[in-house]
C-alpha atoms as a PDB file:
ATOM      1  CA  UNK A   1     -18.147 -49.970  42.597  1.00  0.00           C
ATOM      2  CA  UNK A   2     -18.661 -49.685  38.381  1.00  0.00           C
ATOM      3  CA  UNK A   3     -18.043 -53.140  38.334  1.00  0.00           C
ATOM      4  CA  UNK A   4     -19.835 -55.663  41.471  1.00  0.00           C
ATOM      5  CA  UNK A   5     -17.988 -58.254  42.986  1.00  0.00           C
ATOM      6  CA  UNK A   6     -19.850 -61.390  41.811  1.00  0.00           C
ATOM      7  CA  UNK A   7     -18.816 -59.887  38.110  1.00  0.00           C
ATOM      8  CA  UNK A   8     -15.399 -61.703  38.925  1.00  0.00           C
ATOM      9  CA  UNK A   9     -15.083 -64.895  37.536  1.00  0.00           C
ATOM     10  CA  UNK A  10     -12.713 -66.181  40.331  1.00  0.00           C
ATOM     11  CA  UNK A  11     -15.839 -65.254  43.197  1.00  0.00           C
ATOM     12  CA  UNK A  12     -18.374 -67.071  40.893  1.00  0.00           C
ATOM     13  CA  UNK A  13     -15.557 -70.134  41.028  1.00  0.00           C
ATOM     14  CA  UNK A  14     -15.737 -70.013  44.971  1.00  0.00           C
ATOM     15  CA  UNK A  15     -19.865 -70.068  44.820  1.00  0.00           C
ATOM     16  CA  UNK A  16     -19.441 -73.138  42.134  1.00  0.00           C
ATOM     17  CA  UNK A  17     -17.613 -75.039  43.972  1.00  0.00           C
ATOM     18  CA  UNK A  18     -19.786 -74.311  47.227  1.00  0.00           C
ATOM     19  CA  UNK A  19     -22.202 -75.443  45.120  1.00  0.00           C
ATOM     20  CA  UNK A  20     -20.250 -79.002  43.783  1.00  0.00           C
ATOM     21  CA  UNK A  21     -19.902 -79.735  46.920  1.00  0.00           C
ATOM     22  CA  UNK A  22     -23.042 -79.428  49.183  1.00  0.00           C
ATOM     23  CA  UNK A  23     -25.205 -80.239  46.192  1.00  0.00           C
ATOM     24  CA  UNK A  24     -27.030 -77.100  46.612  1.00  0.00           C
ATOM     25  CA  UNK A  25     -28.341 -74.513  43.633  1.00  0.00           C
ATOM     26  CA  UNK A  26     -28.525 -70.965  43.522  1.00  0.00           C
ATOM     27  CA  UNK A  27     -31.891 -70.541  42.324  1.00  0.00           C
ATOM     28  CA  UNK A  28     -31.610 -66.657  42.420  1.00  0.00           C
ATOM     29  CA  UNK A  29     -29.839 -63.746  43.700  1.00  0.00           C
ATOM     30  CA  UNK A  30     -30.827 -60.379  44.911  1.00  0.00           C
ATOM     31  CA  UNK A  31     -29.401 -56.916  43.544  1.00  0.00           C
ATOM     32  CA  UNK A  32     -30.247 -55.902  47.174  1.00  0.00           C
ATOM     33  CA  UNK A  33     -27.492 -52.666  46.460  1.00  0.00           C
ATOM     34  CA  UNK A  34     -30.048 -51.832  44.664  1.00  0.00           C
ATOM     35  CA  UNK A  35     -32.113 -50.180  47.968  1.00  0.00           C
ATOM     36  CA  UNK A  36     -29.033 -47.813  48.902  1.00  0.00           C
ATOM     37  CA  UNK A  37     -28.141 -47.017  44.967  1.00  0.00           C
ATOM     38  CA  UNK A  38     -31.401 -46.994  43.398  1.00  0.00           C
ATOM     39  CA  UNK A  39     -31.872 -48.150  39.932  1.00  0.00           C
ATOM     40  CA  UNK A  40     -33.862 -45.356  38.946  1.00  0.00           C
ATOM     41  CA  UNK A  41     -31.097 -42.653  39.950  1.00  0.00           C
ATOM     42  CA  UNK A  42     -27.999 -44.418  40.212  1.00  0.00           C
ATOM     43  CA  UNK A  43     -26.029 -44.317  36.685  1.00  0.00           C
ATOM     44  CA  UNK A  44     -24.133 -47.153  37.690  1.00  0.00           C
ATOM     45  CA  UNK A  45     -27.596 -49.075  37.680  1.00  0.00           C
ATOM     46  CA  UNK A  46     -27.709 -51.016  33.784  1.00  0.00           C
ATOM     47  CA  UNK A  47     -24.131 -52.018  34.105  1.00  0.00           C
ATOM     48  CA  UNK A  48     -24.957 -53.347  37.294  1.00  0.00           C
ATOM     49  CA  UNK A  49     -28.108 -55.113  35.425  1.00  0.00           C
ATOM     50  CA  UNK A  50     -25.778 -56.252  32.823  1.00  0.00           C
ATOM     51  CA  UNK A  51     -23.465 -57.765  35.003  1.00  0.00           C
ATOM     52  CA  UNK A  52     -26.144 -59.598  37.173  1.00  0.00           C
ATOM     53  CA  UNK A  53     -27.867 -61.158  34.329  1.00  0.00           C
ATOM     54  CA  UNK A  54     -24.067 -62.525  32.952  1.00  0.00           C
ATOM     55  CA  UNK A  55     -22.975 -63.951  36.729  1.00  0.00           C
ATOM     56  CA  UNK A  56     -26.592 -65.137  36.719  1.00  0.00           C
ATOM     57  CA  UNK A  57     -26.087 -67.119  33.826  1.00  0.00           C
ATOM     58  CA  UNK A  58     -22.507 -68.650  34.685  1.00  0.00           C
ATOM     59  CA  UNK A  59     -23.914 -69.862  38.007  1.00  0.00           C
ATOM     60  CA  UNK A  60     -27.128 -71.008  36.758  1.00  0.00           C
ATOM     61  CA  UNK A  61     -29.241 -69.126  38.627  1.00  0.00           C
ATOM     62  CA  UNK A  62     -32.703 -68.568  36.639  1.00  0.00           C
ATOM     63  CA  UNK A  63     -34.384 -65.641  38.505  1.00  0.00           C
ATOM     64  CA  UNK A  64     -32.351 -61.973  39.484  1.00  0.00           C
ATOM     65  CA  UNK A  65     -34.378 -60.453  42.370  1.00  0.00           C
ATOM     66  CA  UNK A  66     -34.322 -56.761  41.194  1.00  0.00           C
ATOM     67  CA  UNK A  67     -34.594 -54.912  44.835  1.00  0.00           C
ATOM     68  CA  UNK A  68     -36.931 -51.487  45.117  1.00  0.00           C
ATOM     69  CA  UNK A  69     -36.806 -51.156  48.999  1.00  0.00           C
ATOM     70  CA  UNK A  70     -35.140 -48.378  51.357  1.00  0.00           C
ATOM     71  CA  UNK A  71     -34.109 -45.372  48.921  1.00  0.00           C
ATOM     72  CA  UNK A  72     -34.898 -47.503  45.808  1.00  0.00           C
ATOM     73  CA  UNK A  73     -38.594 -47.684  46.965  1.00  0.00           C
ATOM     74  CA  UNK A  74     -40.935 -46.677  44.162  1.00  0.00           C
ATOM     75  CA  UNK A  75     -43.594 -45.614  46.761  1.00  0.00           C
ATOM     76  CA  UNK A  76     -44.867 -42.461  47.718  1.00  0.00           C
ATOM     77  CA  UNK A  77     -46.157 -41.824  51.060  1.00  0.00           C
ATOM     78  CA  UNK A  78     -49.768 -41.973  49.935  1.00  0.00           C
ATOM     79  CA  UNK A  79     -49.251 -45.223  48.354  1.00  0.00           C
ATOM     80  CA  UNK A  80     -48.975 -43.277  44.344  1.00  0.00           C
ATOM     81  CA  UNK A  81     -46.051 -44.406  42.311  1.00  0.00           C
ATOM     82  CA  UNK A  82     -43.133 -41.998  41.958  1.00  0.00           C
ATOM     83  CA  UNK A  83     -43.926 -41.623  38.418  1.00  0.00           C
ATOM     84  CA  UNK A  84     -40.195 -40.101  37.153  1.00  0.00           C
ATOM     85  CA  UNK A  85     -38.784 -42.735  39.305  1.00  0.00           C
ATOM     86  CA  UNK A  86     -40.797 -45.517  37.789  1.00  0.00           C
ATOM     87  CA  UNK A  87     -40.179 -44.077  33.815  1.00  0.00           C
ATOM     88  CA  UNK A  88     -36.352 -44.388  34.561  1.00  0.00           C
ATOM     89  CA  UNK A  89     -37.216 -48.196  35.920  1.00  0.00           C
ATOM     90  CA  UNK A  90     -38.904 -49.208  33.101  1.00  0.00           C
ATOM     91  CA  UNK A  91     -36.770 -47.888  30.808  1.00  0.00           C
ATOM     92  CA  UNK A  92     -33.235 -49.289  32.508  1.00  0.00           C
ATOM     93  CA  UNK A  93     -35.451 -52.736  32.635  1.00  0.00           C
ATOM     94  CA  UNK A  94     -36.502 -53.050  29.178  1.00  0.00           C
ATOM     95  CA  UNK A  95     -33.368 -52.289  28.228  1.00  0.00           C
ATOM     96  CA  UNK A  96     -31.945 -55.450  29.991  1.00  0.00           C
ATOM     97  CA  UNK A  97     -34.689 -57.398  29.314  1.00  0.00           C
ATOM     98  CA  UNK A  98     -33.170 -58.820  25.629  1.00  0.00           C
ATOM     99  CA  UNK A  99     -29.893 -59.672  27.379  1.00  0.00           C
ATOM    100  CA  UNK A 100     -31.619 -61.767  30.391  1.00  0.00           C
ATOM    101  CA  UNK A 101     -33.866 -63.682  27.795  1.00  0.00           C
ATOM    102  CA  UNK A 102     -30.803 -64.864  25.812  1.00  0.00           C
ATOM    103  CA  UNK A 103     -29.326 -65.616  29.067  1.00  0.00           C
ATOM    104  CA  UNK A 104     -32.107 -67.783  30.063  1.00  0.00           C
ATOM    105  CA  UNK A 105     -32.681 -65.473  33.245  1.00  0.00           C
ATOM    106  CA  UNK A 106     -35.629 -63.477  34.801  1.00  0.00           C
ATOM    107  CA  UNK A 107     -35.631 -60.520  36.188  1.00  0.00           C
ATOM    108  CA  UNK A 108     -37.772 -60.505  39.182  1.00  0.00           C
ATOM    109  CA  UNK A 109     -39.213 -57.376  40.436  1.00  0.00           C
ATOM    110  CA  UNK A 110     -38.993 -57.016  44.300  1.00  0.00           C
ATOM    111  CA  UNK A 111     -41.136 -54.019  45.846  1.00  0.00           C
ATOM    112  CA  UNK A 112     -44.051 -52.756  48.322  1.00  0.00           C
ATOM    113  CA  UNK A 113     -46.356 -51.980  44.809  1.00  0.00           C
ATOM    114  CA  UNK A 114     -49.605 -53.516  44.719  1.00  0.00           C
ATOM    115  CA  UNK A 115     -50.357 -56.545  42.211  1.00  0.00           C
ATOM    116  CA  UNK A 116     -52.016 -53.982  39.866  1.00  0.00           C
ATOM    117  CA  UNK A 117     -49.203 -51.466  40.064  1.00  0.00           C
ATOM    118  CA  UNK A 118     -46.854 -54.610  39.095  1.00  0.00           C
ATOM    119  CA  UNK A 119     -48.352 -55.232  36.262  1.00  0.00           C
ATOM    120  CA  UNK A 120     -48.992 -51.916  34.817  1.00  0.00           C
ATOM    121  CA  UNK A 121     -44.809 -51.515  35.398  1.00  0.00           C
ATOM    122  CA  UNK A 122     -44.393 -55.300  33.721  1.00  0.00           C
ATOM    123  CA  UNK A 123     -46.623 -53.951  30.474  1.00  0.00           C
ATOM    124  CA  UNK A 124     -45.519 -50.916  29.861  1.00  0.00           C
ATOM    125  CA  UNK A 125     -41.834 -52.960  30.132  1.00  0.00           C
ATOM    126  CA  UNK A 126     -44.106 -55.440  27.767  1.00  0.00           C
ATOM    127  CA  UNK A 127     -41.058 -58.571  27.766  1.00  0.00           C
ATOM    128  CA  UNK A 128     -41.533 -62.265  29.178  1.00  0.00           C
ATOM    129  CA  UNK A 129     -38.265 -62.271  30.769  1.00  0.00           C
ATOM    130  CA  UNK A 130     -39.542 -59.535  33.506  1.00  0.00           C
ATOM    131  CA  UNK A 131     -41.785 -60.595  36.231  1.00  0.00           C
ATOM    132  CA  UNK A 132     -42.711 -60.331  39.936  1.00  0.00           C
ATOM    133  CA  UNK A 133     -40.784 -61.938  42.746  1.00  0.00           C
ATOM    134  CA  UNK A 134     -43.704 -62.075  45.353  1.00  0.00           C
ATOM    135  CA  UNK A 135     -43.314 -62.300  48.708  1.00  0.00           C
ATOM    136  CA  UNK A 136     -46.270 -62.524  50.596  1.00  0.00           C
ATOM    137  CA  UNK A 137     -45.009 -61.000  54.153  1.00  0.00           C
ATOM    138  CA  UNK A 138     -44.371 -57.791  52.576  1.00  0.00           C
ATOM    139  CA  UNK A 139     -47.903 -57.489  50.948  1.00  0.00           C
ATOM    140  CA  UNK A 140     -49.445 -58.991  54.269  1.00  0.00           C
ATOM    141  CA  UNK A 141     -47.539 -55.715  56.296  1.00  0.00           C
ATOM    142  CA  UNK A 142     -48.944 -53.417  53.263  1.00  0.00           C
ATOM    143  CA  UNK A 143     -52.644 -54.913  53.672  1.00  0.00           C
ATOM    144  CA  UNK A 144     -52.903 -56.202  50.413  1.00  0.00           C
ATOM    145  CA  UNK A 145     -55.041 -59.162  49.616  1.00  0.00           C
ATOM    146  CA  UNK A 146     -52.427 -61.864  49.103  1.00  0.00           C
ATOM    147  CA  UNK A 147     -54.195 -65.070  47.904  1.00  0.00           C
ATOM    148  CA  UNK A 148     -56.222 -62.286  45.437  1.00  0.00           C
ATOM    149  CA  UNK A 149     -52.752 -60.683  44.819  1.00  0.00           C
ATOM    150  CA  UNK A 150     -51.077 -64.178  43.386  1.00  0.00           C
ATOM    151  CA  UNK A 151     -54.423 -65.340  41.219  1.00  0.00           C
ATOM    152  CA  UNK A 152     -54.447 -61.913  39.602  1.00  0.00           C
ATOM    153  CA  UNK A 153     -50.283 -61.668  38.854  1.00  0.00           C
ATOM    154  CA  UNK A 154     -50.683 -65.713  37.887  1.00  0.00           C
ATOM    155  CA  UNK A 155     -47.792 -66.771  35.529  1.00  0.00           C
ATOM    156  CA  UNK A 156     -45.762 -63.532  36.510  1.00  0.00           C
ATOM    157  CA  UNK A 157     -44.643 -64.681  39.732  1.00  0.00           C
ATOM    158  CA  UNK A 158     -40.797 -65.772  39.060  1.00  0.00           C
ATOM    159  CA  UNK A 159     -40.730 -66.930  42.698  1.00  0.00           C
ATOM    160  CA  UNK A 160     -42.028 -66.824  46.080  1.00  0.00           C
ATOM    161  CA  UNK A 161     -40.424 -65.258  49.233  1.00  0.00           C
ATOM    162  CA  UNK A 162     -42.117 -67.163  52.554  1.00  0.00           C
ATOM    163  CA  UNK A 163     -41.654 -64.801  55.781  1.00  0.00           C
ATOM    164  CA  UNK A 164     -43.716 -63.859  59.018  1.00  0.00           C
ATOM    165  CA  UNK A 165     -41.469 -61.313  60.944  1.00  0.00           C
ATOM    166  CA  UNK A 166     -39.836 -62.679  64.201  1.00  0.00           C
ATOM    167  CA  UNK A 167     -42.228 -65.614  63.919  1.00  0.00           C
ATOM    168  CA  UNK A 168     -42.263 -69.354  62.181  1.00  0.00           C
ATOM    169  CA  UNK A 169     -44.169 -69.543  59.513  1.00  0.00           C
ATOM    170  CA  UNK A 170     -47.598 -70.448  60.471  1.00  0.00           C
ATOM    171  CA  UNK A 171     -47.439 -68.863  63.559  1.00  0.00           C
ATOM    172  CA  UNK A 172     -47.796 -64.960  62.754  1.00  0.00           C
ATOM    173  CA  UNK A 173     -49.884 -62.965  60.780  1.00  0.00           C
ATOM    174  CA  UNK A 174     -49.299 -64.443  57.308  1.00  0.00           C
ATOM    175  CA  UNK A 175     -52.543 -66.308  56.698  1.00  0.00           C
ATOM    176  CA  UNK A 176     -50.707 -69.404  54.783  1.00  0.00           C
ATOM    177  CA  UNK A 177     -53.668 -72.048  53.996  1.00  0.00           C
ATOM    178  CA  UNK A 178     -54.844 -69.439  51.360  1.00  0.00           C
ATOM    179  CA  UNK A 179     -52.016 -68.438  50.287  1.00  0.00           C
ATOM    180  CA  UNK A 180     -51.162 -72.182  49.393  1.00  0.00           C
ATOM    181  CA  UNK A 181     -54.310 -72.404  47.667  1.00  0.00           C
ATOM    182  CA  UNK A 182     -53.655 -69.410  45.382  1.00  0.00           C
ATOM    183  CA  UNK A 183     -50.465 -70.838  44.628  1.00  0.00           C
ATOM    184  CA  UNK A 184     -52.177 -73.934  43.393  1.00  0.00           C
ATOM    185  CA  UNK A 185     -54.370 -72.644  41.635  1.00  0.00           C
ATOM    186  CA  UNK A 186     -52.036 -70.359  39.165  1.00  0.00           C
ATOM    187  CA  UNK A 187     -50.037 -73.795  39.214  1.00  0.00           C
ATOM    188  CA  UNK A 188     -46.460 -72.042  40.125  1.00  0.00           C
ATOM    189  CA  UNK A 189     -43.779 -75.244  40.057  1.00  0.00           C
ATOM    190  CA  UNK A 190     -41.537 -72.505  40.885  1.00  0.00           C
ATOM    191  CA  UNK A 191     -39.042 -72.119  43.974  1.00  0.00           C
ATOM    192  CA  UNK A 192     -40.323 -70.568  47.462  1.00  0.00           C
ATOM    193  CA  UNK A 193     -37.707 -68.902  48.994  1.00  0.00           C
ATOM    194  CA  UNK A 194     -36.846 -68.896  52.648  1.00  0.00           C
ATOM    195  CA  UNK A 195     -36.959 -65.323  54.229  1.00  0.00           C
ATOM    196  CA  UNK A 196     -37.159 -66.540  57.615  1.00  0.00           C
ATOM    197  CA  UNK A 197     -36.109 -65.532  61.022  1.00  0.00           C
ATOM    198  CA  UNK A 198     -34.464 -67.962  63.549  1.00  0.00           C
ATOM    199  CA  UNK A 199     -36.540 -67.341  66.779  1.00  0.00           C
ATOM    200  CA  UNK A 200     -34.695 -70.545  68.300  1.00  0.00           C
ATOM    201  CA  UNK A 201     -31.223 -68.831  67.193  1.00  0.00           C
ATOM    202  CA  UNK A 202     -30.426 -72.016  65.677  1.00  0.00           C
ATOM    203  CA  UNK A 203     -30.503 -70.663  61.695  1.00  0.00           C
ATOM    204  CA  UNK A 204     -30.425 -74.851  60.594  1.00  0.00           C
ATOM    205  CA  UNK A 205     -32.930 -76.374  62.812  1.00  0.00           C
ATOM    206  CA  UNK A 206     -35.185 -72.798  62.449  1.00  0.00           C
ATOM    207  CA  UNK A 207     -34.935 -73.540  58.492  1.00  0.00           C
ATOM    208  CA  UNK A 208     -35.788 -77.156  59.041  1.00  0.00           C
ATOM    209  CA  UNK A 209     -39.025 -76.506  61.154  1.00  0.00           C
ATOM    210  CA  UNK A 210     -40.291 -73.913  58.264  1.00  0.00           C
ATOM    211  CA  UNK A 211     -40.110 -76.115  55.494  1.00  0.00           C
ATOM    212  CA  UNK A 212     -41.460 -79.248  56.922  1.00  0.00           C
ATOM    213  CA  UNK A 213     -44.110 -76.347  57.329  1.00  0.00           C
ATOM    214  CA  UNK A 214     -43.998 -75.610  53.837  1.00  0.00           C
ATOM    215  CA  UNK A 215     -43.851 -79.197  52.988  1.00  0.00           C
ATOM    216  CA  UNK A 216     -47.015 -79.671  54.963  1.00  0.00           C
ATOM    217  CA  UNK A 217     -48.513 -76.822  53.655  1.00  0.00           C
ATOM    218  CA  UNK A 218     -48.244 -77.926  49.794  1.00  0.00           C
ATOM    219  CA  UNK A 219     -48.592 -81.574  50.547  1.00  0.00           C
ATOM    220  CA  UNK A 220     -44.928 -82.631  49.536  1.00  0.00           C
ATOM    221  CA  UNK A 221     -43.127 -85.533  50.908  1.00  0.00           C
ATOM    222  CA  UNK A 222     -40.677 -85.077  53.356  1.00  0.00           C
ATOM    223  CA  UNK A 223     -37.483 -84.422  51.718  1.00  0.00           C
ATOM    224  CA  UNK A 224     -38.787 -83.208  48.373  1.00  0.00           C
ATOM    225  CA  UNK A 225     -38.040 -79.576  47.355  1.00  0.00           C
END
């Protein structure tokens, strides 16, 4: 639709009170309409921006995943950037970009690229309130160096996706002991994000067992987030 459905101040109401009551934050959200209505084609796409970064705002959520999967990919087959595509993206983005800063909100870049393709997109967009959101399953499945990957993006990772496929984390392909060191090393005090299956089909005690994982991983207390 021209105008999305968290736009409505009554839905953001519901989501604040969710949130009143469990005690839990929405630390982002993702424009994931984004990979059927592409913002590089869609004309729809920086109202859709503008609205985002507004319902971002009222519900406190600091980082809006900006989604380039599916039809929205930026891709080519042979791993080249679909350079009118990309143009369009950069231009829709730093066109938002003012807006989100005064908003206090980042918008987080979501996509198969390489680091290096990231940041040529984030320069040529050249504002501090774009960034990456990183998550390190995808780049594992696209063969990119991941730990190599975070040092080189550093302070342009918004936030972290964690995900292995079907698996726990830990217990796939996602090499996370590097990974964890990267992370320490750029010093992100940022959010990772739970993109995680439920092998046991029990979503809650699946979500528990990955981040005592994570917990583990970082060398946090039990209980600390």
């Amino acid at each position: 639709a021209d105008t999305l459905e968290v736009a409505d101040p009554a839905v953001r109401q519901k989501y604040k009170d969710e949130m009143k009551e469990t005690g839990l934050v929405i630390s982002s959200f993702m424009m994931g309409l984004l990979n059927s209505n592409p913002l590089a084609s869609d004309p729809r796409g920086p109202a859709w921006l503008q609205q985002s970064i507004d319902a971002a705002k009222d519900l406190g959520a600091k980082v809006i995943l900006v989604a380039f999967f599916g039809k929205g990919s930026l891709l080519e087959e042979d791993g080249q950037l679909k350079k009118a595509d990309v143009d369009v993206v950069v231009e829709r983005v730093k066109a938002a970009a003012p807006r989100a800063q005064q908003a206090g909100v980042i918008l987080a870049l979501e996509n198969t690229l390489s680091a290096k393709q990231n940041i040529e997109i984030l320069e040529r967009i050249g504002h501090d309130s774009v960034a990456v959101y990183y998550d390190v399953g995808n780049s594992t499945r696209m063969g990119y160096d991941v730990p190599a990957e975070i040092r080189l993006l550093k302070d342009r990772v918004a936030m972290l996706h964690f995900k292995d496929g079907p698996n726990y984390l830990g217990e796939g392909v996602v090499k996370y002991d590097p990974i964890a060191a990267a992370i320490k090393d750029i010093g992100y005090q940022g959010w990772i994000v739970l993109e995680t299956s439920n092998p046991s089909k029990d979503g809650v005690a699946d979500a528990k067992r990955n981040a005592e994982f994570i917990r583990k991983l970082l060398g946090m207390s039990s209980g600390n987030s």
